[in-house]
Protein backbone atom coordinates (compact mmCIF):
# COMPACT_ATOMS: atom_id res chain seq x y z
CA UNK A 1 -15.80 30.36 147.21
CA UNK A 2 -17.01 27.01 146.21
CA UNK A 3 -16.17 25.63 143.17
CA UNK A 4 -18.03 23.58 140.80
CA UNK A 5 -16.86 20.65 138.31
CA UNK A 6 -19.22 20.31 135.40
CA UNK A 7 -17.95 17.07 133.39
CA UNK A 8 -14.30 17.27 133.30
CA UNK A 9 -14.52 21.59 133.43
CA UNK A 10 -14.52 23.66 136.00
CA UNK A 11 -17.08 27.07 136.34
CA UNK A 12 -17.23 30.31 138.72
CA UNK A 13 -20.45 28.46 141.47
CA UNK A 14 -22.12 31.54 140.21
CA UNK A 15 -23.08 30.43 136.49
CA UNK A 16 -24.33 27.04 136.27
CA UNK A 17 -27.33 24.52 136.00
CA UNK A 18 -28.30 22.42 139.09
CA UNK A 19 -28.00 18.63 137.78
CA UNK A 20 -26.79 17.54 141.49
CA UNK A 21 -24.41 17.94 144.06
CA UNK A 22 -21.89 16.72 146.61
CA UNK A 23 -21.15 19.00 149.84
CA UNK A 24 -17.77 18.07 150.79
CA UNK A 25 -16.93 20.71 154.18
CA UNK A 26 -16.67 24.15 152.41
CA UNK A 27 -16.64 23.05 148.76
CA UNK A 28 -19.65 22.10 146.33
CA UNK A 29 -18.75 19.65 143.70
CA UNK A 30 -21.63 19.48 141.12
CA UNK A 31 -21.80 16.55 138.77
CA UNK A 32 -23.55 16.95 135.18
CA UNK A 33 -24.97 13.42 134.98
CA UNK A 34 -25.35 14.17 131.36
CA UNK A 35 -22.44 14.82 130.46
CA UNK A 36 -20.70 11.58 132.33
CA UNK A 37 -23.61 9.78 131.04
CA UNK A 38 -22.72 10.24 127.63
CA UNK A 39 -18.81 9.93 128.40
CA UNK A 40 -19.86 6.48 129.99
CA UNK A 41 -21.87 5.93 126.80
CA UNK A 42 -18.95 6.62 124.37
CA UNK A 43 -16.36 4.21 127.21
CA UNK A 44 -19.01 1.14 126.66
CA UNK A 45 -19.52 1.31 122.79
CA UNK A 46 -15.37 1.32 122.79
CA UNK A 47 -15.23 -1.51 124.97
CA UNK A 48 -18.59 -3.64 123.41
CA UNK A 49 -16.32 -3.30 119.61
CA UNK A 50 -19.49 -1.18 118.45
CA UNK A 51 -17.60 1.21 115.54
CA UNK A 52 -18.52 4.49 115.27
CA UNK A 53 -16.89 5.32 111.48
CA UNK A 54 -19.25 5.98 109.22
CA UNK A 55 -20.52 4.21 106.06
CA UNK A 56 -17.83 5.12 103.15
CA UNK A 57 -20.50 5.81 100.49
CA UNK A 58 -18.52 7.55 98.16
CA UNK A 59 -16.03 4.48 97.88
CA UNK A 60 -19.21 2.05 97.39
CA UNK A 61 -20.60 4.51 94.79
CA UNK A 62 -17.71 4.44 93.13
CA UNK A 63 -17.27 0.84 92.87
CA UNK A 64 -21.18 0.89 91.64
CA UNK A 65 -20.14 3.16 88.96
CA UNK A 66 -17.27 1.39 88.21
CA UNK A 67 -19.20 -2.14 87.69
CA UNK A 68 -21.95 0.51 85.98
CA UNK A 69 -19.60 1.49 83.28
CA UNK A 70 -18.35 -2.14 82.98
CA UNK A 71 -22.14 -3.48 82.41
CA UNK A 72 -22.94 -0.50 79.89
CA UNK A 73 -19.87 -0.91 77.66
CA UNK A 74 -19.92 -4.81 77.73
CA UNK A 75 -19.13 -5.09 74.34
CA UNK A 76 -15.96 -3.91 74.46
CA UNK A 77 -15.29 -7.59 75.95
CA UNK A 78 -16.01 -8.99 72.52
CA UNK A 79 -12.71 -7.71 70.89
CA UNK A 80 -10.43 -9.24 73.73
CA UNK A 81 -12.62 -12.22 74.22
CA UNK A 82 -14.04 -13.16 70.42
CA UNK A 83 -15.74 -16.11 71.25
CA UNK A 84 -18.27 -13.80 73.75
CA UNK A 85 -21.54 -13.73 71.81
CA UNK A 86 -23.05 -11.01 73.09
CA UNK A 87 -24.93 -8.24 71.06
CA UNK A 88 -26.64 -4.77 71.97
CA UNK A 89 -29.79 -4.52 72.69
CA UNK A 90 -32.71 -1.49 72.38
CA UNK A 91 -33.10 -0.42 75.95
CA UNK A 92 -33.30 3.41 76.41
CA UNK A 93 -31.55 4.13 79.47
CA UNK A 94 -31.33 7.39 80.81
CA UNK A 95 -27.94 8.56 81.66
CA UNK A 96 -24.94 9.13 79.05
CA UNK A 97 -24.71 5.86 76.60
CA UNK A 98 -23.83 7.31 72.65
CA UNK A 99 -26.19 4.88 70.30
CA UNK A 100 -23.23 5.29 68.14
CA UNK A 101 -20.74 3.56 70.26
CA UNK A 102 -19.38 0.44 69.13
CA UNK A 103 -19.21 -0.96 73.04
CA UNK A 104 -22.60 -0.25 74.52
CA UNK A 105 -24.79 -2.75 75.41
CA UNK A 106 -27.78 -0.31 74.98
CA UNK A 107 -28.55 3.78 74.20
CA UNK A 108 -29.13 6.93 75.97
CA UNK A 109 -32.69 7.43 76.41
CA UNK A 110 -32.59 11.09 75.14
CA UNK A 111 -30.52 9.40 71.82
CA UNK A 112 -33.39 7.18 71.15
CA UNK A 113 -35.93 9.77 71.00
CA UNK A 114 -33.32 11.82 69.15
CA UNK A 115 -32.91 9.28 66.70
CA UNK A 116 -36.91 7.97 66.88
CA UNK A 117 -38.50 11.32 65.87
CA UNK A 118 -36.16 11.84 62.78
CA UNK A 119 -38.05 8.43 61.27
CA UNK A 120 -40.59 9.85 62.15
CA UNK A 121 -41.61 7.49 65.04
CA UNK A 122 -43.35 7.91 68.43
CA UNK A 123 -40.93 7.23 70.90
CA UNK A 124 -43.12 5.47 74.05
CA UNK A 125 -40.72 2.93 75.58
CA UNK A 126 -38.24 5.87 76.28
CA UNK A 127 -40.70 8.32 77.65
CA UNK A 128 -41.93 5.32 79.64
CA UNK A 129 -38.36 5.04 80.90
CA UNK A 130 -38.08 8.31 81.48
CA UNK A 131 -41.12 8.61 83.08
CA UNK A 132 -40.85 5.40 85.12
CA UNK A 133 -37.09 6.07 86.63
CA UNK A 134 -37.85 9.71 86.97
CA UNK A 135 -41.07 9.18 88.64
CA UNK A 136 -39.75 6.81 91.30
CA UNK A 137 -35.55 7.28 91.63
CA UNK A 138 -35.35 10.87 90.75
CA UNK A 139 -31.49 11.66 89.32
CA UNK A 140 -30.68 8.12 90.86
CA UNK A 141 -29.04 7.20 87.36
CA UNK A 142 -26.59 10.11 87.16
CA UNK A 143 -25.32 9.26 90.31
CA UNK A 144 -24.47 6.03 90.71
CA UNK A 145 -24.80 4.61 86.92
CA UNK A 146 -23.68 6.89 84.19
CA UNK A 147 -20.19 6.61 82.52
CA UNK A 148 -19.25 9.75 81.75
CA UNK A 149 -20.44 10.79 85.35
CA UNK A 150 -17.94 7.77 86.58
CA UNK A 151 -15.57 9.97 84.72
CA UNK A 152 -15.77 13.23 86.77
CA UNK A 153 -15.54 11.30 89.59
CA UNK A 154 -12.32 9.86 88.95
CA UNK A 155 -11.16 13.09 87.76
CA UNK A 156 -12.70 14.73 90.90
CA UNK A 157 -10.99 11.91 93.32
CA UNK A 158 -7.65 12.02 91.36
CA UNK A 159 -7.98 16.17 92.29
CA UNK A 160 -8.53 15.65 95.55
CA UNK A 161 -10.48 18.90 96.39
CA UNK A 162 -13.55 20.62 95.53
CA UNK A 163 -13.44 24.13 93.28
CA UNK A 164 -16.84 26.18 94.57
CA UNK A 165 -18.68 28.36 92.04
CA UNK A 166 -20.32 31.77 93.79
CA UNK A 167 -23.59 31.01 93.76
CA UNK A 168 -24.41 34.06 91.27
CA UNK A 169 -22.38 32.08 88.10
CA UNK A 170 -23.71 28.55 89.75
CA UNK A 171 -27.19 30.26 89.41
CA UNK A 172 -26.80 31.53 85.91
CA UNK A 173 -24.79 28.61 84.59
CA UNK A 174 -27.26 26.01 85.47
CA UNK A 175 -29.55 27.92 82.79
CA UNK A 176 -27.44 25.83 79.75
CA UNK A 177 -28.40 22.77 80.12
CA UNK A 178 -32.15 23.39 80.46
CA UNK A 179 -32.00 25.64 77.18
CA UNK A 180 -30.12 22.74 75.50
CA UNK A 181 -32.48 20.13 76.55
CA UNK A 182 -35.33 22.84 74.96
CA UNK A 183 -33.11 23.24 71.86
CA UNK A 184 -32.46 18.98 71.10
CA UNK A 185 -36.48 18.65 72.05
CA UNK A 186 -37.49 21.57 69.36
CA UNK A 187 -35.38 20.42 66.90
CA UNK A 188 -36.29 16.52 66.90
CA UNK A 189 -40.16 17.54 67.17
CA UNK A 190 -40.21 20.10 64.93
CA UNK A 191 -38.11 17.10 62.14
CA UNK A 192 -40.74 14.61 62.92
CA UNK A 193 -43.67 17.00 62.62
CA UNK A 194 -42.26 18.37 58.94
CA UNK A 195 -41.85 14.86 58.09
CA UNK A 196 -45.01 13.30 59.18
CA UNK A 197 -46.59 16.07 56.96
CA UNK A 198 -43.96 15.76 53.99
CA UNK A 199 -41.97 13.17 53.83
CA UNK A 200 -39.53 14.57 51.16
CA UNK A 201 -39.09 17.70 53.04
CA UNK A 202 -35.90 20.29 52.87
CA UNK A 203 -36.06 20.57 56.56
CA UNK A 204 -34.01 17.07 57.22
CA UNK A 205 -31.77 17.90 54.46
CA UNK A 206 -31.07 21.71 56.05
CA UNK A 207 -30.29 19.74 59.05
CA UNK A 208 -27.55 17.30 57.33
CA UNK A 209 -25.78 15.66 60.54
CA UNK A 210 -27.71 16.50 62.94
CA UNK A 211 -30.97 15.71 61.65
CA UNK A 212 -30.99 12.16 63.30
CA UNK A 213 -30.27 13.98 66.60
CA UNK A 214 -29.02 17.72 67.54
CA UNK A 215 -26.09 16.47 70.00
CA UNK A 216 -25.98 12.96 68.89
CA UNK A 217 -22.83 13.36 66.31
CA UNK A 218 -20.62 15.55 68.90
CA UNK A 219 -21.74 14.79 72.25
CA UNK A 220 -18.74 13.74 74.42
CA UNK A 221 -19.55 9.70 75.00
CA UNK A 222 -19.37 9.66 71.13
CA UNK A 223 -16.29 11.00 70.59
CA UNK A 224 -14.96 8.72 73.13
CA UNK A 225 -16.58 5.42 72.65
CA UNK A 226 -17.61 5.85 69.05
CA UNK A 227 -15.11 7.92 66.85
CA UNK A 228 -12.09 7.51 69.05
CA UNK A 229 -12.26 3.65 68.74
CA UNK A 230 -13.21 3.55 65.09
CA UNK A 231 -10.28 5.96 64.42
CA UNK A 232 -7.83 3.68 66.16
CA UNK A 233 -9.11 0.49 64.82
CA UNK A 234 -9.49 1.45 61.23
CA UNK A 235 -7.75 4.47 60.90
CA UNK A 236 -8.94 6.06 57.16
CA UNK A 237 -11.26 3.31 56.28
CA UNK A 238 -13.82 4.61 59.23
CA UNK A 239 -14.15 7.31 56.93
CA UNK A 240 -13.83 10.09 60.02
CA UNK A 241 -10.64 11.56 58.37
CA UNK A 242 -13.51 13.01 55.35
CA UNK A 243 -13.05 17.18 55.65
CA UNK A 244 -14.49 18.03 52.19
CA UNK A 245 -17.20 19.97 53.36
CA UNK A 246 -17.94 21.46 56.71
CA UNK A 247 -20.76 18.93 57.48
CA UNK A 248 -18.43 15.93 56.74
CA UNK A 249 -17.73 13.41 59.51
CA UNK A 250 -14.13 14.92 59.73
CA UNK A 251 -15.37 18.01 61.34
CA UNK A 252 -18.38 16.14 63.33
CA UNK A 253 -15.51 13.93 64.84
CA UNK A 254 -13.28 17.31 65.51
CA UNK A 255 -15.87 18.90 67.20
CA UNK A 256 -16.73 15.82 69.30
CA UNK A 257 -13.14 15.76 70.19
CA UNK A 258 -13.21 19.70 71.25
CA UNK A 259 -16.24 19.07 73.44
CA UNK A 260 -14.45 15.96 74.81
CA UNK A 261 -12.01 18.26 75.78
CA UNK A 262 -13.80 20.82 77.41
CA UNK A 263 -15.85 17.74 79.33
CA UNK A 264 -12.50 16.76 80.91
CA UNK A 265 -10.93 20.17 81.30
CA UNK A 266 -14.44 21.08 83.17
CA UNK A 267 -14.50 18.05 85.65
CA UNK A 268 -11.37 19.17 86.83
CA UNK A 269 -11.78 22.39 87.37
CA UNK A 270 -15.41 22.24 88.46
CA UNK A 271 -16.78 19.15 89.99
CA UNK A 272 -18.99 17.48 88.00
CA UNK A 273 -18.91 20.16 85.39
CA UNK A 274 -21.34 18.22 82.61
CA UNK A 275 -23.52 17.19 85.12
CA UNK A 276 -24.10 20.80 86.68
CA UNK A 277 -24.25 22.64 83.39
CA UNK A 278 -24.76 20.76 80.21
CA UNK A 279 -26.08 17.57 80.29
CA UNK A 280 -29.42 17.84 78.78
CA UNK A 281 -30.53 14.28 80.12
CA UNK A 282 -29.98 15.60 83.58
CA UNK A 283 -32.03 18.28 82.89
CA UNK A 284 -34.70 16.14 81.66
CA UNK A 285 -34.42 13.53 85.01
CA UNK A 286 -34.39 16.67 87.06
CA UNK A 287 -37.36 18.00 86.04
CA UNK A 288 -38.96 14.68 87.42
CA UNK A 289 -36.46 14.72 90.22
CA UNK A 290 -38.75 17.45 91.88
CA UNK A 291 -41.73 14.66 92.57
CA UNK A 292 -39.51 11.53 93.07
CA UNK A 293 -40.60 9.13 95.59
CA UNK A 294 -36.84 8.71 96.13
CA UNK A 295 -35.86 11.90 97.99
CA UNK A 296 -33.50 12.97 101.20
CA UNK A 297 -34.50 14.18 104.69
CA UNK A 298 -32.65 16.30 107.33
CA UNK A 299 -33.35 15.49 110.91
CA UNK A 300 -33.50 18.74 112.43
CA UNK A 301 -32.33 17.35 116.33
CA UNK A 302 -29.31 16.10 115.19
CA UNK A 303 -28.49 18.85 112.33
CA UNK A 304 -25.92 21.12 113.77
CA UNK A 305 -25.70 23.45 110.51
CA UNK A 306 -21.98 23.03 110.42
CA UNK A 307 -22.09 22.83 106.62
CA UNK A 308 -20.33 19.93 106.30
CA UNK A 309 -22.78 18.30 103.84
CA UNK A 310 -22.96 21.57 101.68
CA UNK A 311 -19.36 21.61 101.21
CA UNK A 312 -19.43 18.06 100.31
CA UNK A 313 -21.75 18.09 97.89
CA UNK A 314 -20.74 17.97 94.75
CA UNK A 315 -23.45 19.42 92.76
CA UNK A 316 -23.29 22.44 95.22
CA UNK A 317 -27.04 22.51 96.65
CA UNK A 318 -27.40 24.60 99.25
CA UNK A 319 -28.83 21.45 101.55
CA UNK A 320 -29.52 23.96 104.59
CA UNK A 321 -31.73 25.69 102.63
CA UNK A 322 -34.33 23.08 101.28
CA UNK A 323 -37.11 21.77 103.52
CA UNK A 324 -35.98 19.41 106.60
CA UNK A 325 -39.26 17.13 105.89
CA UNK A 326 -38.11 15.53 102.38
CA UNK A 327 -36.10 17.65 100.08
CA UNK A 328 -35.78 16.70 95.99
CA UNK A 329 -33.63 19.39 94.39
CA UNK A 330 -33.85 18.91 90.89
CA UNK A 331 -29.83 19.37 90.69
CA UNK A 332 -29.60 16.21 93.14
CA UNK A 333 -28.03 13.24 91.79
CA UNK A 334 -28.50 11.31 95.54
CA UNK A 335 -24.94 10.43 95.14
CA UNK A 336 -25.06 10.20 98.89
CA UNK A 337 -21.95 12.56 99.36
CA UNK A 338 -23.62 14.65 101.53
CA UNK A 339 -24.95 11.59 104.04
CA UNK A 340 -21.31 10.26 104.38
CA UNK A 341 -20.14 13.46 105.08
CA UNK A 342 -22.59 14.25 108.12
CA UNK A 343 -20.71 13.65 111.22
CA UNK A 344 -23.99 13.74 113.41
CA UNK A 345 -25.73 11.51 111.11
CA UNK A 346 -28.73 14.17 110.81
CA UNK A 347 -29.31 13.10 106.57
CA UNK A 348 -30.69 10.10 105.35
CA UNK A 349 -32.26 8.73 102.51
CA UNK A 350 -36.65 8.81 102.42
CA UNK A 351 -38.91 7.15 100.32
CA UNK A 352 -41.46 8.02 99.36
């Protein structure tokens, strides 16, 4: 019987492909040119230097994020360094930035029209922000810019592994942030319009706290660069200590605090927790994250549907799913986890 060597294998001469062959007396040695093509390929890239490792985005995110957080919180440089003259400035940005903290160079985006409509004032230059970075970079932002997302990352690195959801409670869960997001939004309209039509209305007053924003007094970034600094710095003179009544800045700061907690207690256990479920500005940049020119495309040769870049992701989009073309998931964040993680290099980055 004549026997056949495909590559380095050997096969019954029965079941293979004709590439070419060698008679040698009684035997048939077949060659798959392909296959010692490619083997040849791999020998000269080894020998030329050429690396085949791929790009380590996750580490270069990080250290994005990391100078990210350093940029947004500049001001915190001013108490080690006092002769820094540096002051804040009003730039709506749209990722996690508390208007209330005492370190950030500028504000939230969803803050300023928070704070804007309980004037009542118009506000344009953060819809055009919105609009503009939405339009063109999708969830960009949350990705590679936001502090508190630079937070669950840490928390997600220092881990080490990623807890999956079943998609039924993923599903359901990612409900909470949009009806938040619909919640802050009727809320700050519904101030400005009362206003706008009676200025010495009850409605603002009904609201106490949270009439200059509905998550602006307890959202997480203010607890942690607002209230927890003031607290430490000036202790009962920042007045946050006040629990007289239930709306007093005592309580505002405690419940800040609890949601603080359940922020860091739900990056661990869920990567990317706020992102996924809460955040109400990423529900806002996802909605425009649907039509960004910024978007990510699967080449369908070199996809081997191994799920590597599911499993990877951290927002848990079901990549496989999504068109091959272009694909903008409004959950994205094009953190780029999913293109590192592709050992066949079939994801990539498209625009537009």
């Amino acid at each position: 019987m004549g026997v056949i060597m495909s590559g380095f294998g050997i096969a019954n001469a029965n079941s293979w492909d004709v590439y070419g062959s060698v008679e040698l007396s009684h035997c048939h040695y077949e060659v798959s040119w392909r296959s010692l093509g490619d083997i040849l390929m791999t020998n000269q890239e080894s020998k030329s230097g050429r690396s085949t490792s791929r790009f380590p985005y996750s580490i270069f995110r990080n250290f994005v994020e990391l100078l990210g957080f350093l940029l947004l919180n500049l001001l915190a440089f001013r108490y080690i360094y006092p002769f820094l003259k540096i002051e804040a400035f009003a730039l709506p940005v749209p990722v996690l930035v508390s208007l209330r903290s005492t370190y950030s160079l500028v504000g939230g985006a969803l803050d300023f029209i928070q704070v804007a409509l309980s004037k009542p004032l118009l506000p344009l230059i953060s819809f055009a922000v919105i609009f503009i970075v939405g339009t063109v970079f999708g969830r960009l932002l949350c990705g590679w810019l936001c502090p508190m997302g630079f937070i669950q990352d840490l928390i997600l690195k220092t881990k080490g592994r990623q807890t999956r959801v079943s998609d039924r409670k993923h599903e359901s869960l990612l409900k909470l942030k949009i009806i938040l997001l619909c919640a802050v939004l009727f809320i700050s309209v519904t101030l400005a319009i009362s206003l706008h039509r009676d200025p010495g209305t009850s409605y603002k007053d009904a609201l106490g706290p949270f009439a200059g924003g509905l998550v602006l007094p307890i959202e997480p970034e203010t607890a942690l660069f607002s209230s927890f600094p003031r607290l430490v710095q000036t202790g009962t003179e920042s007045g946050l200590l006040n629990f007289t009544t239930p709306t007093s800045p005592g309580y505002m700061m405690a419940f800040g605090f609890a949601l603080l907690a359940i922020f860091l207690a739900g990056a661990y256990i869920t990567p990317w927790f706020w992102c996924r479920y809460v955040c109400p500005t990423g529900a806002l940049m996802g909605l425009f994250m649907r039509f960004s020119f910024l978007g990510l495309k699967r080449d369908p040769s070199k996809c081997k549907k191994c799920g590597e870049c599911v499993n990877a992701c951290p927002m848990q989009i079901r990549i496989l799913d999504l068109p091959w073309e272009k694909f903008n998931d409004p959950e994205c964040t094009l953190c780029l986890e999913c293109v590192g993680a592709c050992s066949s290099g079939a994801l990539a980055t498209k625009f537009p």
